[in-house]
Protein backbone atom coordinates (compact mmCIF):
# COMPACT_ATOMS: atom_id res chain seq x y z
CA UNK A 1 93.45 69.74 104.66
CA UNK A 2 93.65 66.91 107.56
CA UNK A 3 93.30 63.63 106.13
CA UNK A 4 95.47 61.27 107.47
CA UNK A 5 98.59 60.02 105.65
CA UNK A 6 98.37 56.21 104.57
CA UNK A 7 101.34 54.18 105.87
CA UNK A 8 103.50 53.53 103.12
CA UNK A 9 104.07 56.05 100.35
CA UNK A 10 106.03 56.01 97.55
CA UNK A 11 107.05 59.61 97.64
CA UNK A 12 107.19 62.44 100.28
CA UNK A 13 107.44 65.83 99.41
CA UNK A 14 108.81 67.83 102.37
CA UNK A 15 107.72 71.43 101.98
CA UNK A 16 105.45 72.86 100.45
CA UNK A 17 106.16 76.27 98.55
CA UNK A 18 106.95 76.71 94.76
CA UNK A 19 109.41 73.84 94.18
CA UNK A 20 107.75 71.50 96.34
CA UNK A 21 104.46 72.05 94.93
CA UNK A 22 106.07 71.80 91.02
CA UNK A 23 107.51 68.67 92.19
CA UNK A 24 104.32 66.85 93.81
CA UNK A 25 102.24 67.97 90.80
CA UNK A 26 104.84 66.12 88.33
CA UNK A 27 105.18 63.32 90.37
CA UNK A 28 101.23 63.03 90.22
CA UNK A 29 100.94 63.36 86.39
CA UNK A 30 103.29 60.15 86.19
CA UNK A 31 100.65 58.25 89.00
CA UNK A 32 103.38 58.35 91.91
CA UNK A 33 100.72 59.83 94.36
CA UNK A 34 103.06 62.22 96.54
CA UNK A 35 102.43 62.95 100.37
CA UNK A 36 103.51 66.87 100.66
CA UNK A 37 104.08 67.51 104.27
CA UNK A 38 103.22 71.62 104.82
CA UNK A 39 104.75 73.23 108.20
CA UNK A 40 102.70 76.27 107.68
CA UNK A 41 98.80 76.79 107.60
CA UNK A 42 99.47 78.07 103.92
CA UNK A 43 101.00 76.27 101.48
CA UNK A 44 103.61 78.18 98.87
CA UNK A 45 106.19 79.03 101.10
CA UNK A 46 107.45 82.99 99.95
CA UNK A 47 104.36 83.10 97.32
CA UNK A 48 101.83 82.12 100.64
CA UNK A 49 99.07 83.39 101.24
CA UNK A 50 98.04 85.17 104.85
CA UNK A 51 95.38 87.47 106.57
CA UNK A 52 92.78 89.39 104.77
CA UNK A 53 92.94 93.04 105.43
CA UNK A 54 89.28 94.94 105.04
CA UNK A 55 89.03 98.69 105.00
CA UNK A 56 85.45 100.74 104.81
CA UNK A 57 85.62 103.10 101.94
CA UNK A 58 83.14 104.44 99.56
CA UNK A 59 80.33 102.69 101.16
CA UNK A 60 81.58 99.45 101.52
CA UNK A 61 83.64 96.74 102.92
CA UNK A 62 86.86 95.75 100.83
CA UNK A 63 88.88 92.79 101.40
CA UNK A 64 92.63 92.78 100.09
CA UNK A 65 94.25 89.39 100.81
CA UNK A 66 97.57 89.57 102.27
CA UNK A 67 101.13 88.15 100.26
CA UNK A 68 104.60 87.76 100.97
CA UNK A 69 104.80 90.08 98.11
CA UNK A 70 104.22 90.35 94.88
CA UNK A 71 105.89 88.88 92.07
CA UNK A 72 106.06 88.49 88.08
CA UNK A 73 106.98 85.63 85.80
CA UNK A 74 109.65 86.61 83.66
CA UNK A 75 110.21 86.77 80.13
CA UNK A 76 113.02 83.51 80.66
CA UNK A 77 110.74 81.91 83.38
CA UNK A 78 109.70 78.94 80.53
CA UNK A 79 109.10 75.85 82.69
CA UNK A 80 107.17 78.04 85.10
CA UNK A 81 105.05 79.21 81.99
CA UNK A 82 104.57 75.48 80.71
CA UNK A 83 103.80 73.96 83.92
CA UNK A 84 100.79 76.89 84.27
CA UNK A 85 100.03 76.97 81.22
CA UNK A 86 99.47 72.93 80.74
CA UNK A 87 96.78 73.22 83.66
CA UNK A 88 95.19 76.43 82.86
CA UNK A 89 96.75 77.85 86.06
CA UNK A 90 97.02 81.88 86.13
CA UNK A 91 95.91 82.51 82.29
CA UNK A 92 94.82 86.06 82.92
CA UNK A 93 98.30 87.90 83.70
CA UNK A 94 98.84 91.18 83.33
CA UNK A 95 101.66 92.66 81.16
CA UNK A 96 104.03 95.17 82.77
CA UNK A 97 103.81 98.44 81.11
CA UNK A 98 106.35 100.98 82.77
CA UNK A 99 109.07 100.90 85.78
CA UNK A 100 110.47 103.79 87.36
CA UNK A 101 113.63 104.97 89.06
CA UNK A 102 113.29 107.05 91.60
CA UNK A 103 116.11 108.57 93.15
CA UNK A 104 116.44 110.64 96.32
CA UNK A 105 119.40 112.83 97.31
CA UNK A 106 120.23 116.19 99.29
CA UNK A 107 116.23 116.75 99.85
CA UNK A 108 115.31 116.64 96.03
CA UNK A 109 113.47 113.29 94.09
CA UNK A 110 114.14 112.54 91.02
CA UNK A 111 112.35 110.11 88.29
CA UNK A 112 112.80 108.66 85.05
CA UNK A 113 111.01 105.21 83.33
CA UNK A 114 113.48 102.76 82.91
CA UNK A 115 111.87 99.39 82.50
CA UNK A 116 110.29 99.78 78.89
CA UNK A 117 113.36 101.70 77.75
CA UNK A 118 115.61 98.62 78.23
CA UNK A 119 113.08 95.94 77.28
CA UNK A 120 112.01 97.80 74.39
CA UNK A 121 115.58 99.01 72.95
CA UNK A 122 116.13 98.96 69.18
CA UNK A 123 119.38 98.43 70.20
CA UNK A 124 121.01 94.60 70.73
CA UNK A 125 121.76 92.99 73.38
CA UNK A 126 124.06 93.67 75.46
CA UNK A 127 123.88 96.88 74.65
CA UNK A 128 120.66 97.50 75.33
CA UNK A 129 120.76 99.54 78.58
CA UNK A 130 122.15 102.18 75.63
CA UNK A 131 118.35 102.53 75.06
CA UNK A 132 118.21 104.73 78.54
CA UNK A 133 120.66 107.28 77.17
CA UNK A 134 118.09 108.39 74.61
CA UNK A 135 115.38 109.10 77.50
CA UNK A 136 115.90 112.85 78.39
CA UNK A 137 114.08 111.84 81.99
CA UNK A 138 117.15 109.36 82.82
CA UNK A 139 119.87 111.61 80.77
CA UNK A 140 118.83 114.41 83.72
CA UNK A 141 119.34 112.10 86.53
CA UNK A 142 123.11 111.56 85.32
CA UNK A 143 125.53 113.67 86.59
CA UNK A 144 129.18 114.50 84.82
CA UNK A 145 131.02 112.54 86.68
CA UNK A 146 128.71 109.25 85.47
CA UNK A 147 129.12 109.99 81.90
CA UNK A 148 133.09 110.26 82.22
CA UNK A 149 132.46 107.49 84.54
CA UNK A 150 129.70 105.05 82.06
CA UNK A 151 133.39 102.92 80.43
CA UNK A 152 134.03 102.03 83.67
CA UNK A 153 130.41 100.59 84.21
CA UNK A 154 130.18 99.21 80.58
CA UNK A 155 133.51 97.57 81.40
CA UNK A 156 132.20 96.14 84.43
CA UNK A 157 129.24 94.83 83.90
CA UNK A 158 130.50 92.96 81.06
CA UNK A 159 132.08 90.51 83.47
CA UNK A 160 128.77 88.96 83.37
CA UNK A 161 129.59 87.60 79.55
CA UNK A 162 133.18 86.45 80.44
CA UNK A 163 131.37 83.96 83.26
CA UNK A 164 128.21 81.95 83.49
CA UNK A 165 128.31 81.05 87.45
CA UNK A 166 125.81 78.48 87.55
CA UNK A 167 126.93 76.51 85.12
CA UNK A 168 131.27 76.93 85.59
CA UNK A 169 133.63 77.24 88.50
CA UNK A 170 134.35 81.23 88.37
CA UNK A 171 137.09 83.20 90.70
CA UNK A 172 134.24 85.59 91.97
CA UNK A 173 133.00 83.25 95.22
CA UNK A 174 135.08 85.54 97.93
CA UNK A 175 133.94 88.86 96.76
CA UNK A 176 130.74 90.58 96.80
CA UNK A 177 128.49 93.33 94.59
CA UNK A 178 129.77 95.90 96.54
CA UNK A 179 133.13 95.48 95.40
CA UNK A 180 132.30 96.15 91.70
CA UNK A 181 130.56 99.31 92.63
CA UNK A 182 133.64 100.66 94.93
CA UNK A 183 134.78 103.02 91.75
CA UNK A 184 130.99 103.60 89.95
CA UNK A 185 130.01 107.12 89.34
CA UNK A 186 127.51 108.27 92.15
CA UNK A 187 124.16 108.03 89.75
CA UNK A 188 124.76 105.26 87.88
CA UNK A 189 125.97 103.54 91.29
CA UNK A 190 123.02 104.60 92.87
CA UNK A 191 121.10 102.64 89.79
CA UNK A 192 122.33 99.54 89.45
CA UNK A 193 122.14 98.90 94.07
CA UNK A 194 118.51 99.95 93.50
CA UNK A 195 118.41 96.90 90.69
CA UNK A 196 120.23 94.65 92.50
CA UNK A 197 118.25 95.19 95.71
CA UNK A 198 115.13 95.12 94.03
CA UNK A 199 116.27 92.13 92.30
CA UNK A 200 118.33 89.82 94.54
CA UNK A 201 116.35 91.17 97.52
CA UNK A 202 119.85 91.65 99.49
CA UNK A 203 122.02 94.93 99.93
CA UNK A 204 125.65 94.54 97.71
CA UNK A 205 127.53 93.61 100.82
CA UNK A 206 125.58 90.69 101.29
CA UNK A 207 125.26 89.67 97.48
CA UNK A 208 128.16 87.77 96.25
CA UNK A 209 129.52 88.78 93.25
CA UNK A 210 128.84 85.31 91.07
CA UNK A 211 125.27 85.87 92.07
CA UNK A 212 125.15 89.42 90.67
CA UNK A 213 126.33 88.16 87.14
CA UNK A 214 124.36 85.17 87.72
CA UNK A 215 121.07 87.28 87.80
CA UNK A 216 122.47 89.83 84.93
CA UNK A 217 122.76 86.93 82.93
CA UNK A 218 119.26 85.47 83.45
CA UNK A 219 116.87 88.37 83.64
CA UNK A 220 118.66 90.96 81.36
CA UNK A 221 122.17 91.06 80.00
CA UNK A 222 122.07 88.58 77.13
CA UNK A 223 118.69 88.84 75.63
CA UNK A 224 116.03 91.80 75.30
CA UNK A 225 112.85 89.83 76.11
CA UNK A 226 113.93 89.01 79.46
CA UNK A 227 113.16 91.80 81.05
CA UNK A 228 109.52 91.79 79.94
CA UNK A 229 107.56 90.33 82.71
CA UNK A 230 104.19 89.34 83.92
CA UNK A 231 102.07 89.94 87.09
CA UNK A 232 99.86 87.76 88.66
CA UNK A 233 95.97 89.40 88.33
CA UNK A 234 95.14 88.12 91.68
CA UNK A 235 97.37 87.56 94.78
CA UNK A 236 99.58 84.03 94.45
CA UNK A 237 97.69 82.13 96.89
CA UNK A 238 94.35 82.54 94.76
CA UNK A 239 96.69 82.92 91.28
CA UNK A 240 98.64 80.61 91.73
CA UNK A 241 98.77 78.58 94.89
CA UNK A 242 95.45 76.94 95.50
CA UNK A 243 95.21 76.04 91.53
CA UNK A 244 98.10 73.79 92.02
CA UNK A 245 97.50 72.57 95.23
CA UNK A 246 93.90 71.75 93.40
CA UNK A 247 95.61 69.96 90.60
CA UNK A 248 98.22 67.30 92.71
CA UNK A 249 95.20 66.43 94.53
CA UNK A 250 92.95 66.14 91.59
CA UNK A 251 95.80 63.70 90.00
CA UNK A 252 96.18 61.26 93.31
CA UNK A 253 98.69 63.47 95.49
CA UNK A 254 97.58 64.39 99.13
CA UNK A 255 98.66 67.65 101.35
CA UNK A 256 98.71 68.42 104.66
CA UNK A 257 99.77 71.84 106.27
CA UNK A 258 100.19 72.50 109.84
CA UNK A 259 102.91 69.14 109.53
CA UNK A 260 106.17 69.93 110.77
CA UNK A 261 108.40 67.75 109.78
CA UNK A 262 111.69 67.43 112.43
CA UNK A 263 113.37 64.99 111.85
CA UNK A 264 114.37 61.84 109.02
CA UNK A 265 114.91 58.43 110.08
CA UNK A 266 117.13 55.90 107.25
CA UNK A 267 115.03 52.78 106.83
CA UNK A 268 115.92 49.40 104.52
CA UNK A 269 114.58 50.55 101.53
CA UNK A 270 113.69 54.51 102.15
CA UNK A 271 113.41 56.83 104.81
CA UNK A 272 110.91 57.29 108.05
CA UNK A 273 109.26 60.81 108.35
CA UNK A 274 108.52 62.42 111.44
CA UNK A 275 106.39 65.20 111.78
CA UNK A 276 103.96 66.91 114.48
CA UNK A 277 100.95 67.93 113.61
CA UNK A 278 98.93 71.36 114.39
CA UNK A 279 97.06 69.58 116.54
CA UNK A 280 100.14 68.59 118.79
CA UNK A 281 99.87 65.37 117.83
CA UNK A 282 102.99 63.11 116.24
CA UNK A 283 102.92 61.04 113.11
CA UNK A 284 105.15 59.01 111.25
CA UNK A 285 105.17 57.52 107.13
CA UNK A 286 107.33 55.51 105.53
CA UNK A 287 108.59 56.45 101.98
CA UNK A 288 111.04 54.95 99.82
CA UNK A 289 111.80 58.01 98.01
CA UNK A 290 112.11 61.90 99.95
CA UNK A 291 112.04 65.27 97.75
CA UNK A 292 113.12 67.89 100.86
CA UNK A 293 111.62 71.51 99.07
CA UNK A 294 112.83 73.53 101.85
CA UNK A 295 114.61 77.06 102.07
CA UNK A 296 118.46 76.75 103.38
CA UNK A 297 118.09 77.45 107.04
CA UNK A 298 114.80 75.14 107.25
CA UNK A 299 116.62 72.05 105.28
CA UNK A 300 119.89 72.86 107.50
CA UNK A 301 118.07 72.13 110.46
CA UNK A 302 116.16 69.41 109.44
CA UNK A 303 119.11 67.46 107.93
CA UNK A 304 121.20 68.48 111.22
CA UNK A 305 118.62 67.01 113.25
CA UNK A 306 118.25 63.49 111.13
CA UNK A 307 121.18 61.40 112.56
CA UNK A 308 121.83 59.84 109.27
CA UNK A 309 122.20 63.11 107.52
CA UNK A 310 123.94 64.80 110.22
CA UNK A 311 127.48 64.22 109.55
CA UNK A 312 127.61 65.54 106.17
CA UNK A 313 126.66 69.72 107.11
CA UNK A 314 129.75 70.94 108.56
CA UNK A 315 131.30 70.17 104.96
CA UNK A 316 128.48 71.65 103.00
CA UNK A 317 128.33 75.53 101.94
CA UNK A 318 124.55 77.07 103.71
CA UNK A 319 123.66 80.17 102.12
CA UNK A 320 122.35 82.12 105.11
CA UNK A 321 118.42 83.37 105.05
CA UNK A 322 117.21 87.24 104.73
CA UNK A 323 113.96 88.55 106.26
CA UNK A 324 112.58 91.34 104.59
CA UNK A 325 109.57 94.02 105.36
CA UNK A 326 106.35 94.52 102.88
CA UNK A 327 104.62 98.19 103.95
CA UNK A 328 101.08 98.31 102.39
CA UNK A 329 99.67 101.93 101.78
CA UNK A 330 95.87 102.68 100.59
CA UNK A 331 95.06 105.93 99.96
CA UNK A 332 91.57 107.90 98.76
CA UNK A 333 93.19 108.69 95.30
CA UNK A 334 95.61 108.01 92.74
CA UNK A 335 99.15 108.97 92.26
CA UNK A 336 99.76 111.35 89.40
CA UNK A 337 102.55 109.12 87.88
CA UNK A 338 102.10 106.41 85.25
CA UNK A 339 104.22 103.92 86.59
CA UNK A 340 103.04 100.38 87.90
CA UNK A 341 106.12 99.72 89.67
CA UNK A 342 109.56 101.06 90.69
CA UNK A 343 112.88 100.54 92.26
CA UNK A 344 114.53 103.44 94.85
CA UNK A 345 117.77 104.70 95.34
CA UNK A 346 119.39 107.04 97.91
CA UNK A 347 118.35 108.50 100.95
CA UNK A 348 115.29 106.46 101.14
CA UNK A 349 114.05 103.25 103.07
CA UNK A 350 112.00 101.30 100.31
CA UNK A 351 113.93 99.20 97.71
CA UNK A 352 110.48 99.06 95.19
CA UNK A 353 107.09 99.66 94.92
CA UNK A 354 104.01 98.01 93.33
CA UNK A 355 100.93 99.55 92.68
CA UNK A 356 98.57 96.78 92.83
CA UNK A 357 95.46 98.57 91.68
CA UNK A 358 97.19 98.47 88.32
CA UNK A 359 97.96 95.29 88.67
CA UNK A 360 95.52 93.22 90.27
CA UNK A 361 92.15 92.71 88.90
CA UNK A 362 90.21 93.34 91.84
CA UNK A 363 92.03 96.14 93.67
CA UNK A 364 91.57 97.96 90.17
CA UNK A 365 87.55 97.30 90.94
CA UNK A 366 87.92 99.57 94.24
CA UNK A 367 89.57 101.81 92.09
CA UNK A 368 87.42 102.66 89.41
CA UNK A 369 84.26 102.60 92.27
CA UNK A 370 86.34 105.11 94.84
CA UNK A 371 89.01 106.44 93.33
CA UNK A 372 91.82 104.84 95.84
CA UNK A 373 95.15 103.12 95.70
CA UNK A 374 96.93 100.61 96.64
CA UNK A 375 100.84 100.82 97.12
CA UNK A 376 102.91 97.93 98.75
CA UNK A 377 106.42 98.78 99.24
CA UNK A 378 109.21 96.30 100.01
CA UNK A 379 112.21 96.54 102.36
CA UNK A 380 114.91 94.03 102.10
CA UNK A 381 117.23 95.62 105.02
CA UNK A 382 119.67 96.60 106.55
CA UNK A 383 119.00 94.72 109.41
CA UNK A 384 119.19 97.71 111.46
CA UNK A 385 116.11 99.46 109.69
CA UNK A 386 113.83 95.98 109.83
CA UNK A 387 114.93 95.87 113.78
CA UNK A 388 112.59 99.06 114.10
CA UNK A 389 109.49 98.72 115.55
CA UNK A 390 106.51 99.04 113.03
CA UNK A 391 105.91 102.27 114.18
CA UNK A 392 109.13 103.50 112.55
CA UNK A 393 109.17 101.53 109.60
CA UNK A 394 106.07 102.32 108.60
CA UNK A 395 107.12 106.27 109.51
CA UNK A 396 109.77 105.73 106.92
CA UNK A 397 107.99 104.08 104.27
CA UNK A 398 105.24 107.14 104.51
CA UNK A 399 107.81 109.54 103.83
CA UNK A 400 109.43 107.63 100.91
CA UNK A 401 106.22 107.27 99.42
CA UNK A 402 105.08 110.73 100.53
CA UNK A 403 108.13 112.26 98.69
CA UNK A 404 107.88 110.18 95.74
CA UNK A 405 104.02 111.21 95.37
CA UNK A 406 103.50 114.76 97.41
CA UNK A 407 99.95 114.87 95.72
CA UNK A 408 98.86 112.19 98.15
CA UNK A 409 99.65 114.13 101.06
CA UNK A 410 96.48 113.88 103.36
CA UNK A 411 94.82 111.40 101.85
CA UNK A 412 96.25 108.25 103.12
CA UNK A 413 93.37 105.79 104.45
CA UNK A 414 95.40 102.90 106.18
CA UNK A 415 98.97 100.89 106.22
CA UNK A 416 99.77 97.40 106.99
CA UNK A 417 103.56 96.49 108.23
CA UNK A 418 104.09 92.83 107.36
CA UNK A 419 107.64 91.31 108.46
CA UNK A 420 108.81 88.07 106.64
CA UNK A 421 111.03 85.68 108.34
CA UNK A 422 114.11 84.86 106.81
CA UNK A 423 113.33 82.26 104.57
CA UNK A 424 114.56 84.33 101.54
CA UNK A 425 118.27 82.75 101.06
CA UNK A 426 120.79 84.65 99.86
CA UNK A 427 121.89 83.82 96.02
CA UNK A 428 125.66 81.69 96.29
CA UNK A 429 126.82 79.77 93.20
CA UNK A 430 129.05 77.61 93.59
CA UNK A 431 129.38 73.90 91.13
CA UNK A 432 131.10 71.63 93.07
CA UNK A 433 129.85 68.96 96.04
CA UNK A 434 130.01 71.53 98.59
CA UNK A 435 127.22 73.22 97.84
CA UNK A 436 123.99 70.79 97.90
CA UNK A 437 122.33 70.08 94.22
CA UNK A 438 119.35 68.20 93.30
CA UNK A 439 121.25 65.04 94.00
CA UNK A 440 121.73 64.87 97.30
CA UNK A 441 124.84 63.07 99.31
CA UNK A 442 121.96 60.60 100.59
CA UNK A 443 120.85 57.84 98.81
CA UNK A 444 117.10 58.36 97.96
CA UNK A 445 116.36 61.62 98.89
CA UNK A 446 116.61 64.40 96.19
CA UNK A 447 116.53 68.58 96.89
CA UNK A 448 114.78 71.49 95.17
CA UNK A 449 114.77 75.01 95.59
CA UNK A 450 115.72 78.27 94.48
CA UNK A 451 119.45 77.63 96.72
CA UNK A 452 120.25 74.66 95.03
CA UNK A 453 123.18 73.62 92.66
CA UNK A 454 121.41 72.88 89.29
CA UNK A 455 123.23 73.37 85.41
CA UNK A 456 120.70 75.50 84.11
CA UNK A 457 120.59 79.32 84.17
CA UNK A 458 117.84 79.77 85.71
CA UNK A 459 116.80 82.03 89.45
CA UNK A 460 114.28 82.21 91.88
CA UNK A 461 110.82 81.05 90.55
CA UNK A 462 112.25 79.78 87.34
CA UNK A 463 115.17 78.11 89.59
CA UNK A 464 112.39 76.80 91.88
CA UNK A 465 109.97 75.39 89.33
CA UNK A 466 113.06 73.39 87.38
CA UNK A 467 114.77 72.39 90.53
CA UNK A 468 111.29 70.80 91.50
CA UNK A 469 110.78 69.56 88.21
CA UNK A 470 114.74 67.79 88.40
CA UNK A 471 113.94 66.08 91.44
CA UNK A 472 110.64 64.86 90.60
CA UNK A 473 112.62 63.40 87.28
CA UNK A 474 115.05 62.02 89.69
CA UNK A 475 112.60 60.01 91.49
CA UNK A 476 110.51 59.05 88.34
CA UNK A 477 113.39 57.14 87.78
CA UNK A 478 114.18 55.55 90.72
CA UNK A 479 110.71 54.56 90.81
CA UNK A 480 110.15 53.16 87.00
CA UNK A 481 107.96 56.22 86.47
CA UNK A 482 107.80 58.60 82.93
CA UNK A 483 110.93 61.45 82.61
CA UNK A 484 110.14 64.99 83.22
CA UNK A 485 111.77 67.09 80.65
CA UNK A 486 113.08 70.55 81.35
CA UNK A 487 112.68 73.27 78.85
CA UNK A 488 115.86 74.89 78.11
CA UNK A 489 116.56 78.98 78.52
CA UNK A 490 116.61 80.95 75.04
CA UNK A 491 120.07 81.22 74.32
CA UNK A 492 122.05 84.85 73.84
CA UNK A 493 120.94 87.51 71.01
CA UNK A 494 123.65 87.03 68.26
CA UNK A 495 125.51 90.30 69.19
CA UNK A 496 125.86 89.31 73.44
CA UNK A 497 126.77 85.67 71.94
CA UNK A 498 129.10 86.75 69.72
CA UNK A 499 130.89 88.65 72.87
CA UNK A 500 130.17 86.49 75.07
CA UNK A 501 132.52 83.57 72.80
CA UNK A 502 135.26 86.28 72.74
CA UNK A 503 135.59 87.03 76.05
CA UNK A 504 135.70 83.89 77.15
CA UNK A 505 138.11 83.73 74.76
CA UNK A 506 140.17 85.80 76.19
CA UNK A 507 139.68 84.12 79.56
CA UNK A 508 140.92 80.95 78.15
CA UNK A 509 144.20 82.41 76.48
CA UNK A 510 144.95 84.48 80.06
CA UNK A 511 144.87 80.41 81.90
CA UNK A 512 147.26 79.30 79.70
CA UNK A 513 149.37 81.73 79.70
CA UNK A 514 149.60 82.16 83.49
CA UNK A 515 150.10 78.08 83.18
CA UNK A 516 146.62 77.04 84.08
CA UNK A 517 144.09 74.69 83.05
């Protein structure tokens, strides 16, 4: 995409993954015509797309497009649904079936499906996760000290109920997830750091604890259904990606990648954009309203580089950014185990595991003509382990893999070591001014991301997609265009409501007796 930008635009978008893209496309529906200024050659940001790998096997040539990773809409992920689902965008999804745990320790793997256990409990939330003590696969992976220590666990993970950090100031903001774990039993420790990982993308040190309840809250603790989830049958960029790229410029919007936008100029009545283009080339629009769609470190710089924007970071909190590793593994047959996915624990390197021949429509084609597989594996640190060369990750990833599955000793056909930049930013919460929201300190130019403060529980690509929708609302407004409603989360089961009133409850009588308000 190279057309040229027209002069004067009402709206640019400045970045162009998931919550820039949500925001164009609802700024087109209302006839606002958005610019969305791209510094990459693909647009989507941590959904991307990037190079095709091709492999000879069975006969032929296969092509597997390359990803930033996979990912699944979840059961709360509602706006993300709607907005999809309102342009026929990624119909054919495929249903998760089964998750395991797989746990290393002393030279010995063990596994047990967790996923459906919890999803699918006859028991209420929150007491749902009671559903694994039924499975005699997870029962064996417990040890005595976790069943004298599960009331401690129970009791912690409960804080979760007594505080909803993205909505309410909450006491937690100076400690981490690692703190809550300090006095865990060793297996049931060893469970909840793989889910976290696997989930927040970020070892417990560098989680803080807010964000831990935060995404308890959202994807599990107070309702059943969301933990079901959804995969994309395709990678995103064909999934999901192009098809709304497709529809802001079939509605009046324009995008151009390869624009990298450096700096923001303050103009009577809106804001100058500067950008250079792939070319080398400079270029400049004038908008009177700015929707910035970038990750924490990108927007940081930006904004520190704009004079009239400057000022304002030192006082602002910046939630720093977290590469990660994706290890792709194709081998000449099938693993023996059911799963489709996974999170790891112990003395291994991988946090999860995806295999995409179950999940993706046309990687299961190679498989039912050859036989093969498809694993991609993803690392989210420490830092030490993604400093390796790819040599030695990929050595490690083999042997976690290897272990997990010894029948597929031998037969491994190639590997792929893809390193992310760190453009994943760590989870804060925080409510007040300090860290930025959707309304931004500057007068006409509005945020969205998955960083962002926002009252609605909501993370990552549900966070994104409302975030983007907000802001696009924001500068409907401004600019005498239609709202853009935001569909609310599904609120608690009756049981987790029920506790969730009394403990914070409980909460309110401890303020007032310590004198506090």
């Amino acid at each position: 995409m190279s057309t040229a930008a027209s002069p004067e635009q009402p709206v640019i978008v400045v970045g162009g993954g998931l919550a820039g893209l949500t925001a164009a496309l609802h700024l087109a529906e209302r006839g606002l015509d958005p610019l969305l200024l791209e510094a990459d050659q693909y647009f989507g940001g941590r959904m991307g797309g990037g190079e095709t790998v091709e492999i000879d096997h069975g006969g032929r040539r296969w092509s597997f497009p390359a990803e930033h990773g996979i990912h699944g809409l979840w059961g709360q992920y509602h706006n993300l649904r709607a907005m999809l689902d309102r342009h026929g965008i990624a119909a054919d999804r495929v249903a998760a079936r089964r998750e395991d745990w797989v746990h290393r320790e002393g030279g010995r793997t063990y596994r047990a499906e967790a996923g459906s256990a919890v999803r699918r409990s006859l028991v209420p939330a929150p007491l749902h996760y009671l559903g694994l003590l039924v499975r005699p696969d997870f029962i064996a992976m417990l040890t005595l000290r976790d069943w004298i220590g599960l009331p401690r666990v129970v009791g912690s993970l409960y804080l979760a109920l007594a505080y909803d950090p993205l909505i309410e100031p909450t006491p937690l903001a100076d400690h981490t997830l690692a703190e809550l774990f300090t006095r865990w039993p060793p297996r049931l420790q060893a469970f909840m750091t793989a889910l976290m990982r696997s989930g927040l993308a970020a070892q417990p040190a560098d989680v803080s604890l807010g964000g831990a309840l935060a995404f308890l809250r959202f994807y599990t603790l107070l309702r059943r259904d969301a933990w079901a989830f959804e995969y994309f049958s395709a990678d995103a960029e064909r999934a999901l990606i192009a098809p709304l790229a497709a529809a802001i410029t079939a509605r009046g919007g324009e995008l151009l990648n390869r624009a990298h936008v450096d700096h923001l100029e303050q103009v009577p009545g809106g804001w100058r954009v500067h950008w250079q283009r792939g070319d080398g080339g400079r270029q400049v629009a004038t908008a009177a309203q700015v929707v910035l769609a970038l990750d924490a470190p990108s927007a940081r710089r930006l904004l520190a580089a704009s004079p009239a924007t400057a000022g304002a970071i030192p006082e602002l909190v910046w939630p720093c950014g977290l590469a990660n590793g994706i290890v792709r593994l194709w081998f000449d047959t099938a693993p023996a185990s059911r799963a489709e996915s996974g999170i790891c624990s112990g003395d291994v390197t991988i946090d999860n595991f995806f295999w995409v021949h179950r999940i993706q429509h046309e990687c299961a084609a190679w498989h039912a003509a050859t036989g093969g597989a498809l694993v991609e594996a993803h690392i989210y640190g420490p830092p030490e382990v993604l400093d390796l060369p790819d040599a030695a990750v990929l050595a490690l990833a083999v042997s976690d893999v290897l272990h997990a599955n010894p029948e597929l000793r031998g037969h491994m056909l190639h590997a792929t070591v893809q390193r992310n930049p760190a453009t994943h930013t760590r989870f804060e919460t925080g409510t007040d001014a300090r860290y930025l929201g959707v309304d931004s300190p500057w007068p006409a130019i509005s945020m969205c991301g998955d960083w962002l403060r926002y009252p609605h529980p909501a993370l990552f690509l549900e966070r994104a997609c409302v975030t983007g929708i907000a802001a696009a609302a924001r500068v409907s407004a401004a600019l005498g265009g239609a709202p853009c409603p935001i569909l609310p989360a599904l609120p608690p089961e009756p049981l987790a409501g029920a506790l969730q009133r009394g403990l914070r409850g409980v909460r309110r009588m401890v303020r007032r007796s310590r004198g506090l308000h």
